[in-house]
Structure formats: structure tokens, C-alpha cells
N, C-alpha and C. Protein backbone atom coordinates (compact mmCIF):
# COMPACT_ATOMS: atom_id res chain seq x y z
N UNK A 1 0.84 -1.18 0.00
CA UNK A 1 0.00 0.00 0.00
C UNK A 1 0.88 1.23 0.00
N UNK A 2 0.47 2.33 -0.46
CA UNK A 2 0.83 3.48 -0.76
C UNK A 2 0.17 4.53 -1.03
N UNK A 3 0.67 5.75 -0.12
CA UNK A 3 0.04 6.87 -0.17
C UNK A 3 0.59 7.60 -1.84
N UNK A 4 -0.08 8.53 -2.50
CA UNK A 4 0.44 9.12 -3.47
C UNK A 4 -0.57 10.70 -3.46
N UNK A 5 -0.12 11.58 -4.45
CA UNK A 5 -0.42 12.61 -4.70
C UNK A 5 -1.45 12.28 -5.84
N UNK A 6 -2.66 13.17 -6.17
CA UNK A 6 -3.34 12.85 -7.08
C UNK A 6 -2.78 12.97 -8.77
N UNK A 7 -2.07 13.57 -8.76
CA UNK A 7 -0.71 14.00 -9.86
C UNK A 7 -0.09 12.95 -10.31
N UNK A 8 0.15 12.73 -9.45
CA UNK A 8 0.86 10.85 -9.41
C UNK A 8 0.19 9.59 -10.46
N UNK A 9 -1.20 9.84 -10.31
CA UNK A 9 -1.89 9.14 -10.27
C UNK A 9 -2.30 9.11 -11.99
N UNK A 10 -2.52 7.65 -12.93
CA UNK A 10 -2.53 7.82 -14.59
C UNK A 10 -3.63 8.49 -15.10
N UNK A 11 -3.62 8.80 -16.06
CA UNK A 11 -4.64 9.69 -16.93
C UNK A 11 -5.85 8.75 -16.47
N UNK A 12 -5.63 7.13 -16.72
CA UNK A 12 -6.96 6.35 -16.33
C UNK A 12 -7.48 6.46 -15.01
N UNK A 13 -6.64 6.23 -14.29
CA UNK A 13 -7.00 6.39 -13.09
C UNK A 13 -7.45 7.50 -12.21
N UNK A 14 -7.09 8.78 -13.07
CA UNK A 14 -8.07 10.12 -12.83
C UNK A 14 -9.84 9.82 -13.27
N UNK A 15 -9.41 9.52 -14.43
CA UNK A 15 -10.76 9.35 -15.06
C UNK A 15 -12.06 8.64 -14.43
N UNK A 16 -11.19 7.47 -13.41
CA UNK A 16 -12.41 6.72 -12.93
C UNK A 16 -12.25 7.30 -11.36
N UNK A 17 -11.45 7.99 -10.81
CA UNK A 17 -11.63 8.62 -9.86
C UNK A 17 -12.76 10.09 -9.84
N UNK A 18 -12.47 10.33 -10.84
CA UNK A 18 -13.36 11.42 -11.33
C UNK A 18 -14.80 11.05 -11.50
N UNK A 19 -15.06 9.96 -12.25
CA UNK A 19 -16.45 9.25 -12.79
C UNK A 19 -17.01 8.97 -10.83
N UNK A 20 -16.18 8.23 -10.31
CA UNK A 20 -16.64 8.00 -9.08
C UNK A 20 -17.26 8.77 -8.20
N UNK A 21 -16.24 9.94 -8.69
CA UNK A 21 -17.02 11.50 -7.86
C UNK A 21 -18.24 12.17 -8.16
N UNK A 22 -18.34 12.18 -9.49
CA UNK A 22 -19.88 12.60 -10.25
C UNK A 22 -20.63 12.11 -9.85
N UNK A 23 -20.24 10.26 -8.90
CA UNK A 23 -21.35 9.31 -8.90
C UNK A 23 -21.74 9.34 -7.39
N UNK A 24 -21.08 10.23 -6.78
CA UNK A 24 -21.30 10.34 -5.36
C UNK A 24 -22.75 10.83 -5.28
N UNK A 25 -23.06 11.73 -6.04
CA UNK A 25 -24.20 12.16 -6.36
C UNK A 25 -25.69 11.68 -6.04
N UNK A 26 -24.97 10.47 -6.93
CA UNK A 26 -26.53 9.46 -6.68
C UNK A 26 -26.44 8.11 -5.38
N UNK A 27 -25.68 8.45 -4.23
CA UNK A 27 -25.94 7.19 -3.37
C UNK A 27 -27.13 7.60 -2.59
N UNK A 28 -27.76 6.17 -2.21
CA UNK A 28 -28.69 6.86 -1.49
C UNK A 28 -28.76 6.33 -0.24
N UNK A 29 -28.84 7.41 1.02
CA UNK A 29 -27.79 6.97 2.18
C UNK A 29 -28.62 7.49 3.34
N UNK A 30 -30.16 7.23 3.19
CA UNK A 30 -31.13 8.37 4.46
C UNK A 30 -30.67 7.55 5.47
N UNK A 31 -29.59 6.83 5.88
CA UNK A 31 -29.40 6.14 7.23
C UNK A 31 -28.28 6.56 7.92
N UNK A 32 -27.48 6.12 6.78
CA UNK A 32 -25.74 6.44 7.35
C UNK A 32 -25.14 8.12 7.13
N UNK A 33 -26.06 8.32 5.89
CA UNK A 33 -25.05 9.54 5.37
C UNK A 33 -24.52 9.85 5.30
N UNK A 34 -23.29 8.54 4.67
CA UNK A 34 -22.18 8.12 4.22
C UNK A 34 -22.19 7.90 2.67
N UNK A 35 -21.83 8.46 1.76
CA UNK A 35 -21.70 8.54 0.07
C UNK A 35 -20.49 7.92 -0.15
N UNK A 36 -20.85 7.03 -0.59
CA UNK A 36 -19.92 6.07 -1.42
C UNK A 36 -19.65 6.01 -2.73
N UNK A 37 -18.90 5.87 -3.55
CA UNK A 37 -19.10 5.86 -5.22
C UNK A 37 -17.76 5.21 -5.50
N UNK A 38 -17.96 3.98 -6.21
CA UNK A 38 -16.79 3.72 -7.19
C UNK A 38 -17.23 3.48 -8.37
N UNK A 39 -15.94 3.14 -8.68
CA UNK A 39 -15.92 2.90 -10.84
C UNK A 39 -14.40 2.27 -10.86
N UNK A 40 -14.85 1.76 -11.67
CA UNK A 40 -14.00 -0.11 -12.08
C UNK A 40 -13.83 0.46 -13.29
N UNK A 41 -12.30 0.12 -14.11
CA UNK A 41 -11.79 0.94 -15.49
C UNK A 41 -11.05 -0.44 -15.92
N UNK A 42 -11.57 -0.34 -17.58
CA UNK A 42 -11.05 -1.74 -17.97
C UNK A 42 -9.32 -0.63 -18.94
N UNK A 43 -8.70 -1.86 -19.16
CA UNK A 43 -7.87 -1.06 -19.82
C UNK A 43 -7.90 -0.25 -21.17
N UNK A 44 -8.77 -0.39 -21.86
CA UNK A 44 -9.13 0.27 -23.01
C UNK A 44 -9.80 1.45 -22.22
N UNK A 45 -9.88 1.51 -20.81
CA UNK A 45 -10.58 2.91 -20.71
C UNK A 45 -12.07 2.81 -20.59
N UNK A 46 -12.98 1.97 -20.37
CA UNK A 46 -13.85 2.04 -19.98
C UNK A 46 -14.24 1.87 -18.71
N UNK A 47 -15.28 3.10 -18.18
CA UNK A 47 -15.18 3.08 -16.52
C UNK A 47 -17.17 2.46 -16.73
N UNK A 48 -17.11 2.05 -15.52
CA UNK A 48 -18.67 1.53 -14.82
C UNK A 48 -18.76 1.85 -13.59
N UNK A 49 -19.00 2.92 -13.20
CA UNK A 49 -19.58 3.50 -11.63
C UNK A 49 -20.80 3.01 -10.94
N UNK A 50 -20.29 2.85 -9.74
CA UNK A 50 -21.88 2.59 -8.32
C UNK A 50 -21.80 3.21 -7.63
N UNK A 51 -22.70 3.12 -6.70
CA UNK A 51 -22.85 3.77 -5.76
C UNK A 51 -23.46 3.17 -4.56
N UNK A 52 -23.70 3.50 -3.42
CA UNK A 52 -24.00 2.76 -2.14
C UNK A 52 -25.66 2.96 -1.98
N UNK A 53 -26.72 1.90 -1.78
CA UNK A 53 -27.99 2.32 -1.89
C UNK A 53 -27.89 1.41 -0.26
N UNK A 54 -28.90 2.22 0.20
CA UNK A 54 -29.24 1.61 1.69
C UNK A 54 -30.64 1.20 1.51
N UNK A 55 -31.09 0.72 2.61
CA UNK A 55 -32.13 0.18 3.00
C UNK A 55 -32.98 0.00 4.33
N UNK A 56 -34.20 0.28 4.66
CA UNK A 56 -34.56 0.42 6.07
C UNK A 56 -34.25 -0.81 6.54
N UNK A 57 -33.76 -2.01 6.31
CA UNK A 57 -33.27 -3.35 6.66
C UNK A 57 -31.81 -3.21 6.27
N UNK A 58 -31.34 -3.07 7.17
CA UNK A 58 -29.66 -2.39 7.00
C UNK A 58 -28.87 -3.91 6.54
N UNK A 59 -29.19 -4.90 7.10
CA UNK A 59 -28.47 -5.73 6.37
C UNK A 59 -28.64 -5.86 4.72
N UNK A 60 -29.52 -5.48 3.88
CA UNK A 60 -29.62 -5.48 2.53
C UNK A 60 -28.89 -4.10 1.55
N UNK A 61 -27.75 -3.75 2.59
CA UNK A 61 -27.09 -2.53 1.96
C UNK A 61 -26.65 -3.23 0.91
N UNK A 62 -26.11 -2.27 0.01
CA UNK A 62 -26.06 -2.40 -1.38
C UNK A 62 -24.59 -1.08 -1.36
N UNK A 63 -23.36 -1.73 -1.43
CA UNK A 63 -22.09 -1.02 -1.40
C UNK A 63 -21.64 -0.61 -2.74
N UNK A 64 -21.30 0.63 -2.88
CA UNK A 64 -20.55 1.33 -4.19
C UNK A 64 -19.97 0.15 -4.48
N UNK A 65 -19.18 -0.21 -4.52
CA UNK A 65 -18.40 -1.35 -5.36
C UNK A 65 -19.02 -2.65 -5.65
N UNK A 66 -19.69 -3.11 -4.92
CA UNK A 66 -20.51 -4.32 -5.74
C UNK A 66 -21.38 -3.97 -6.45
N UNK A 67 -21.93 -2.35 -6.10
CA UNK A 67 -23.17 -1.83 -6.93
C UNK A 67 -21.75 -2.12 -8.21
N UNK A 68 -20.85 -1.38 -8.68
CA UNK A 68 -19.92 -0.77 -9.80
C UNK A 68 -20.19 -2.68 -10.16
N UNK A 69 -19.44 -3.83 -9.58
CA UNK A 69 -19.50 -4.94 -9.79
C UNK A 69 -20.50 -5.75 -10.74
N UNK A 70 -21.70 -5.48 -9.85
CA UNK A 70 -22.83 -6.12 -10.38
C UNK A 70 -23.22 -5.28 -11.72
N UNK A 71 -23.33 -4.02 -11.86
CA UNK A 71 -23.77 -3.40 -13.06
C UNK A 71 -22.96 -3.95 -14.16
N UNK A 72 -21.25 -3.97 -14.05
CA UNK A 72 -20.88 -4.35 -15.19
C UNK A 72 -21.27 -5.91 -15.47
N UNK A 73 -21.41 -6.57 -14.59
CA UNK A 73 -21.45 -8.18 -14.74
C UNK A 73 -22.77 -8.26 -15.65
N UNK A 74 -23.97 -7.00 -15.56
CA UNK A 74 -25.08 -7.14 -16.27
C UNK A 74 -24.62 -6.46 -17.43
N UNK A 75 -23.65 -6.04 -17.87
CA UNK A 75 -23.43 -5.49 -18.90
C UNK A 75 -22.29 -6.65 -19.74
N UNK A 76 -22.03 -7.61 -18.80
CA UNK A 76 -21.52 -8.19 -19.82
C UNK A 76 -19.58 -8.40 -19.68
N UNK A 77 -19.53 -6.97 -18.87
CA UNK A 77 -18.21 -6.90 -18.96
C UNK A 77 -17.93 -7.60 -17.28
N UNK A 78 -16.47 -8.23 -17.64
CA UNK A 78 -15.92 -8.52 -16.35
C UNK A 78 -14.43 -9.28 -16.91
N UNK A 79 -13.69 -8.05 -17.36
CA UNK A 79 -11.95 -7.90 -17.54
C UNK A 79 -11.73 -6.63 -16.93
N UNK A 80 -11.21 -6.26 -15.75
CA UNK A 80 -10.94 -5.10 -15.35
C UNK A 80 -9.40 -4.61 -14.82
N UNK A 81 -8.83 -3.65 -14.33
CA UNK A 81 -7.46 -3.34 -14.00
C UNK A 81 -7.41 -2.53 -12.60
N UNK A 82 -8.95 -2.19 -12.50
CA UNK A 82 -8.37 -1.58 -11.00
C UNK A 82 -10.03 -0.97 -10.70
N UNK A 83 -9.91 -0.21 -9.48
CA UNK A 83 -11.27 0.73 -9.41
C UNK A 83 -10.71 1.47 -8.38
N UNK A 84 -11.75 2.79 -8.56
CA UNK A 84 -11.32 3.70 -7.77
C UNK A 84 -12.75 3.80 -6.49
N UNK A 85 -12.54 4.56 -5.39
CA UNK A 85 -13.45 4.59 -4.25
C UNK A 85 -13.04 5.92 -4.11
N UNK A 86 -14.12 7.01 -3.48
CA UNK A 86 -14.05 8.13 -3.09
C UNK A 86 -15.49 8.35 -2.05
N UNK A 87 -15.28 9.13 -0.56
CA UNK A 87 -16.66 8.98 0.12
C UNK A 87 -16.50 10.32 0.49
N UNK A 88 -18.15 11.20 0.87
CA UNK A 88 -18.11 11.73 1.41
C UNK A 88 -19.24 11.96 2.38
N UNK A 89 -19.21 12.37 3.36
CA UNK A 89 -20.67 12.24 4.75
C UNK A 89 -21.53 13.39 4.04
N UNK A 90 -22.84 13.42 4.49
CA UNK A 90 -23.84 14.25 3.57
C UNK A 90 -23.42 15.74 4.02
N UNK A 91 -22.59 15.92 5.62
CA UNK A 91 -22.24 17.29 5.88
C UNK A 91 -21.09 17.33 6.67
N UNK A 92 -20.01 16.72 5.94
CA UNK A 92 -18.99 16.58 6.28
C UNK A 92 -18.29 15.79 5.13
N UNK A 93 -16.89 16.17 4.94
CA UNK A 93 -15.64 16.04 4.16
C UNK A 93 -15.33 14.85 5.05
N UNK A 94 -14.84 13.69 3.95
CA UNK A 94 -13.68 12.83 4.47
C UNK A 94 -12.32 13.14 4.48
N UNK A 95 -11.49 12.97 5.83
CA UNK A 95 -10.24 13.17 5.67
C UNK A 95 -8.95 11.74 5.51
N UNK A 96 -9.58 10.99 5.45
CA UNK A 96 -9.03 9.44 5.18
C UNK A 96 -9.66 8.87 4.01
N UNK A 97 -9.00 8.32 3.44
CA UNK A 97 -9.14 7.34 2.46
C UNK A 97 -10.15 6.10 3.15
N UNK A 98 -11.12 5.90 2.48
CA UNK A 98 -11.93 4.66 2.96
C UNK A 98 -12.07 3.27 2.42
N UNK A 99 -11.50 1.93 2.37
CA UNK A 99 -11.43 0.82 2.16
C UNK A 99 -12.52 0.31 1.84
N UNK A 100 -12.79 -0.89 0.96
CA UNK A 100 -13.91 -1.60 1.10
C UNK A 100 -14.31 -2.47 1.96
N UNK A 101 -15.19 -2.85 2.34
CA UNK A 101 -15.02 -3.77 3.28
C UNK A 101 -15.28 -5.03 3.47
N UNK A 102 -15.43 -6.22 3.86
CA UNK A 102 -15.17 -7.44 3.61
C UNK A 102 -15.51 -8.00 2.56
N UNK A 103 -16.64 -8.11 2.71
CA UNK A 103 -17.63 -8.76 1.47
C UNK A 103 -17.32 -7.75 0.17
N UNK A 104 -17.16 -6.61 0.14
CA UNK A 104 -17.05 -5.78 -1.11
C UNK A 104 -15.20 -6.59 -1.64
N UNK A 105 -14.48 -6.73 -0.70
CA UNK A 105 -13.00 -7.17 -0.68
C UNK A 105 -13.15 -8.31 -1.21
N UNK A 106 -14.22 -9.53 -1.32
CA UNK A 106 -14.14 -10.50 -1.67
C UNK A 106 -14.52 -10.50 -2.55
N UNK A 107 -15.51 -10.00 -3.31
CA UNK A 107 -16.54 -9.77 -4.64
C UNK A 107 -15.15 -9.14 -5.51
N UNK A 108 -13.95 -8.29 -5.08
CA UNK A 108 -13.41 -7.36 -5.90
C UNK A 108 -12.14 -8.90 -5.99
N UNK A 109 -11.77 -9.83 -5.18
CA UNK A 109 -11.22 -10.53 -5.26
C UNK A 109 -11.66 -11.51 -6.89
N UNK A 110 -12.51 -12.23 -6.64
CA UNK A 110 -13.01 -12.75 -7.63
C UNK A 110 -13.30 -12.15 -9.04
N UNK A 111 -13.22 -10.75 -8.92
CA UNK A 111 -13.24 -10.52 -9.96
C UNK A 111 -11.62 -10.14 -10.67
N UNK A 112 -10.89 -10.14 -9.91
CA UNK A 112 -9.31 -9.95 -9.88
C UNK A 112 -9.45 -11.31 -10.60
N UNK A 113 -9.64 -12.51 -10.64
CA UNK A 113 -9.53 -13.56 -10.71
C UNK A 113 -9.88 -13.72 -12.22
N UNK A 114 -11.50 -13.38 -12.34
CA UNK A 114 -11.69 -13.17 -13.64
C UNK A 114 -11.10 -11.95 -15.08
N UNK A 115 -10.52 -11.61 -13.98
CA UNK A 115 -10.10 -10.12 -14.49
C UNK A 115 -7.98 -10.64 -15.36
N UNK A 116 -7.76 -11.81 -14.44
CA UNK A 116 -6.27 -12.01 -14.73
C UNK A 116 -5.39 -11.24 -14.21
N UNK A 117 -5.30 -10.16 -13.21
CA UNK A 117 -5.25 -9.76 -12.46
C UNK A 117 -4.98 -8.97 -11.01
N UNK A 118 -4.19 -8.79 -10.56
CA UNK A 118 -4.08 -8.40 -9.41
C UNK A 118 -4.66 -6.84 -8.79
N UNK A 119 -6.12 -6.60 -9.20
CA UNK A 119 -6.88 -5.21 -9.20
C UNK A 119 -5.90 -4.19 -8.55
N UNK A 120 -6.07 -3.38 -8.98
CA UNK A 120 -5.25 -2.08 -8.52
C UNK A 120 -6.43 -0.79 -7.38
N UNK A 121 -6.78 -1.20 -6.61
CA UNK A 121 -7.82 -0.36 -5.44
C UNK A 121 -7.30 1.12 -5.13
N UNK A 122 -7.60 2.19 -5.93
CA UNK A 122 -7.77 3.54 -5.66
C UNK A 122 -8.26 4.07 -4.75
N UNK A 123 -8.20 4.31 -3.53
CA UNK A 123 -8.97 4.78 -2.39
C UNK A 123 -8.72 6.61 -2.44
N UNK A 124 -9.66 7.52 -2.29
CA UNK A 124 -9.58 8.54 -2.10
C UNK A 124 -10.31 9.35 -0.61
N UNK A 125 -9.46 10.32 -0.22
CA UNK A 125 -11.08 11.05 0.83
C UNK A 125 -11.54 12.37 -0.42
N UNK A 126 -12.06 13.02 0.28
CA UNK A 126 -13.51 13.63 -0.36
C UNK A 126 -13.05 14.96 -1.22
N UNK A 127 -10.98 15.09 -0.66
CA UNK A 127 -10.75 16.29 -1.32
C UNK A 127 -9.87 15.94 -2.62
N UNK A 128 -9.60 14.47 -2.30
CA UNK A 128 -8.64 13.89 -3.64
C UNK A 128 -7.40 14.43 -2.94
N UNK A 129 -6.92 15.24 -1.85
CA UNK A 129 -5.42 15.13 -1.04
C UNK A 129 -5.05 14.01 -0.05
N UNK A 130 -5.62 13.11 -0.16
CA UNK A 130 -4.89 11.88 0.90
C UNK A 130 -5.51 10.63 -0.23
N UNK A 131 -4.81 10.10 -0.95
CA UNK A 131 -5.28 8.85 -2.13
C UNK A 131 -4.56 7.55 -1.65
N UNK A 132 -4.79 6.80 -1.39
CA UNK A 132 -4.07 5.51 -1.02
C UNK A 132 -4.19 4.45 -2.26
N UNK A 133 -3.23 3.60 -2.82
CA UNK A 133 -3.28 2.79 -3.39
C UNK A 133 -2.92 1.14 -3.02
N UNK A 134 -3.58 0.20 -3.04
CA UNK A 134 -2.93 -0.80 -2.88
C UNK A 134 -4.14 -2.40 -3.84
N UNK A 135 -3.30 -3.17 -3.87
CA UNK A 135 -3.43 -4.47 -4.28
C UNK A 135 -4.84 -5.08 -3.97
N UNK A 136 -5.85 -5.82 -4.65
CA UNK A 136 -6.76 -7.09 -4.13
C UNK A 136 -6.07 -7.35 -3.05
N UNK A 137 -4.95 -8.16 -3.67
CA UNK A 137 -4.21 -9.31 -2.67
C UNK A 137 -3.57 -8.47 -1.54
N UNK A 138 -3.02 -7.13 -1.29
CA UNK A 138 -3.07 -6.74 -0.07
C UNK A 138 -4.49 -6.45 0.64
N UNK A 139 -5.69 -6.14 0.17
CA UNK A 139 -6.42 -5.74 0.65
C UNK A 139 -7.13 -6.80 1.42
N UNK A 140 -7.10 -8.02 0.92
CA UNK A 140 -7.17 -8.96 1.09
C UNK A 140 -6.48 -10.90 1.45
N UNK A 141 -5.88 -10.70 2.13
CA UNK A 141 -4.48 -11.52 2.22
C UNK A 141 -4.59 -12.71 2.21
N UNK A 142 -4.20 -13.89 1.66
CA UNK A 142 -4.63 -15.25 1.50
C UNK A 142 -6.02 -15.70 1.36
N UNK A 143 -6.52 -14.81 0.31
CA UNK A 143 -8.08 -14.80 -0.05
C UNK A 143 -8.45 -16.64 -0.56
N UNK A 144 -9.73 -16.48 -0.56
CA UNK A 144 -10.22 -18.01 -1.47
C UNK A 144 -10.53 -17.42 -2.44
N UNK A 145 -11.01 -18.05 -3.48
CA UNK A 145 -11.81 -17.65 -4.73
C UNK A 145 -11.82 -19.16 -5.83
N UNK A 146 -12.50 -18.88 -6.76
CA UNK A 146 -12.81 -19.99 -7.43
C UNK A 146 -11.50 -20.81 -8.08
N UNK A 147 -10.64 -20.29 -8.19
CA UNK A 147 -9.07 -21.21 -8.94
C UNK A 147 -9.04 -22.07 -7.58
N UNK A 148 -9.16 -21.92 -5.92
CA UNK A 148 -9.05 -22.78 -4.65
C UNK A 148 -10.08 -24.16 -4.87
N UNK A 149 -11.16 -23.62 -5.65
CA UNK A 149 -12.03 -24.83 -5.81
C UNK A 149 -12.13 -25.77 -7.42
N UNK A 150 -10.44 -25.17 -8.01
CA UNK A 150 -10.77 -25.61 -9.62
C UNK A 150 -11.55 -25.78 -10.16
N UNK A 151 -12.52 -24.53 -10.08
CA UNK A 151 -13.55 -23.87 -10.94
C UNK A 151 -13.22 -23.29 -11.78
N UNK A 152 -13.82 -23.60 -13.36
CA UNK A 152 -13.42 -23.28 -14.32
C UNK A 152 -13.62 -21.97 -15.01
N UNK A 153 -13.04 -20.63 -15.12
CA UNK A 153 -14.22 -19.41 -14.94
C UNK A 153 -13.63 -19.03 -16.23
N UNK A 154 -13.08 -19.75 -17.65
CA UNK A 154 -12.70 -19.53 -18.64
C UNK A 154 -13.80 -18.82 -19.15
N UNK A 155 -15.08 -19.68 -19.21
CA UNK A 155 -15.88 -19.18 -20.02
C UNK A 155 -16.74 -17.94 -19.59
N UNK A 156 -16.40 -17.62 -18.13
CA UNK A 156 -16.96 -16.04 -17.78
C UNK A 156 -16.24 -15.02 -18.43
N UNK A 157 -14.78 -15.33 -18.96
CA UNK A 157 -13.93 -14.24 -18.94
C UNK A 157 -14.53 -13.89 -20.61
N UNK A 158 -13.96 -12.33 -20.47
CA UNK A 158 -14.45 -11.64 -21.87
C UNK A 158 -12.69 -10.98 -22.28
């Protein structure tokens, strides 16, 4: 893991940091009022943004990144190189970079998997001055996923 400057950071990886931010927009968060938004960038440059939808049954949250996950999986796509995360509270600035968290860590695992892989996780806070970067596989350390159960996921890959 590694801290960096947003400068630092590739033309792509602005792009879906950026898309992420537009997408902060639409989480919908009457519980936590916590805004979440990522976007997953394949290498040709195509980004797919989510966002965090809540629910009065808090266990059926619905996290920026599996939202970003699941949309592309309905679209078909699932070869990716990295995604970016950016949050902000409905009246308040983040000053830390915010992680995904378990289950979002495992969903982004597997798709590392399908992806060929080792996802590249963009974390931002809310001003784009504190960006953290690091690995699936750090984010996640001696993960399972379907190659543990010689599952064949040839024919998912695009």
C-alpha cells in the first residue's frame, strides 16, 4: 500500500476517480449519510460506476463497489485493472481514504480472478489530497476464490 499525490496518479485512473465523484451524487444513504461511489476501469478505458444504496433493513445494503461490480457483470463486462473509491458524509468532508469492506474485498477478489489480475484499489477522501493505493491481494491476504475450488471461470472471462 501506498500513499500518493493525485498527480501521481494515470490519466486512467483520474478518469475513474473522477467518474466516481460525479457518482457520489446518486448514493442513497437516508441512514448512514455516508456517500460512497466507485468505478471499475477496464484497460481500453472504460469506466462503470456505483454507488451505495441503503435500506430500512440495514443488512440489505447495497455497497458502491458491488453496486460498480454487479452493473458491469449485467453489462456483460468482467476484464478489469483496478477501481477507484471516493466517500463523502452528507455534511462533512472525508479526511481518510476509505477501504472496502469485507464482502465488497471479496466480490473485488473474484473478480481480480476473472479479471487475470491483481486489481489495482484507488482509495480517495472527499478532497482527492490523501489517495491511497494498494493491491486485491493486499487488501485482502490469502483470499479463497474460485481457482481454490478448480472452478473453471474460462468461459466467464471476456
Amino acid at each position: 500500500m501506498v500513499f500518493i499525490s493525485y498527480n501521481q496518479l494515470s490519466k486512467l485512473e483520474k478518469a475513474a476517480l473522477t467518474e466516481a465523484e460525479n457518482t457520489l451524487k446518486n448514493a442513497y444513504v437516508p441512514y448512514s449519510h455516508f456517500n460512497v461511489a466507485a468505478c471499475l476501469y477496464t484497460a481500453d478505458g472504460q469506466l462503470i460506476a456505483g454507488a451505495n444504496c441503503e435500506n430500512a433493513s440495514y443488512g440489505l445494503v447495497t455497497c458502491a463497489e458491488r453496486s460498480a461490480i454487479v452493473r458491469a457483470n449485467a453489462m456483460g463486462i468482467r476484464k478489469f485493472m483496478g477501481m477507484a473509491i471516493i466517500t463523502k458524509g452528507d455534511s462533512f468532508d472525508t479526511t481518510e481514504p476509505t477501504a472496502p469492506c469485507g464482502s465488497c474485498r471479496q466480490m473485488l477478489f473474484e473478480l481480480s480472478q476473472l479479471s487475470n489480475c491483481d486489481l489495482k484499489i484507488t482509495m480517495s477522501n472527499t478532497k482527492k489530497d490523501k489517495i491511497m493505493i494498494a493491491s486485491i491481494s493486499e487488501l485482502l491476504p490469502y483470499a479463497f476464490g474460485p481457482k481454490d475450488l478448480n472452478i473453471d471461470i474460462n468461459r466467464y472471462q471476456n
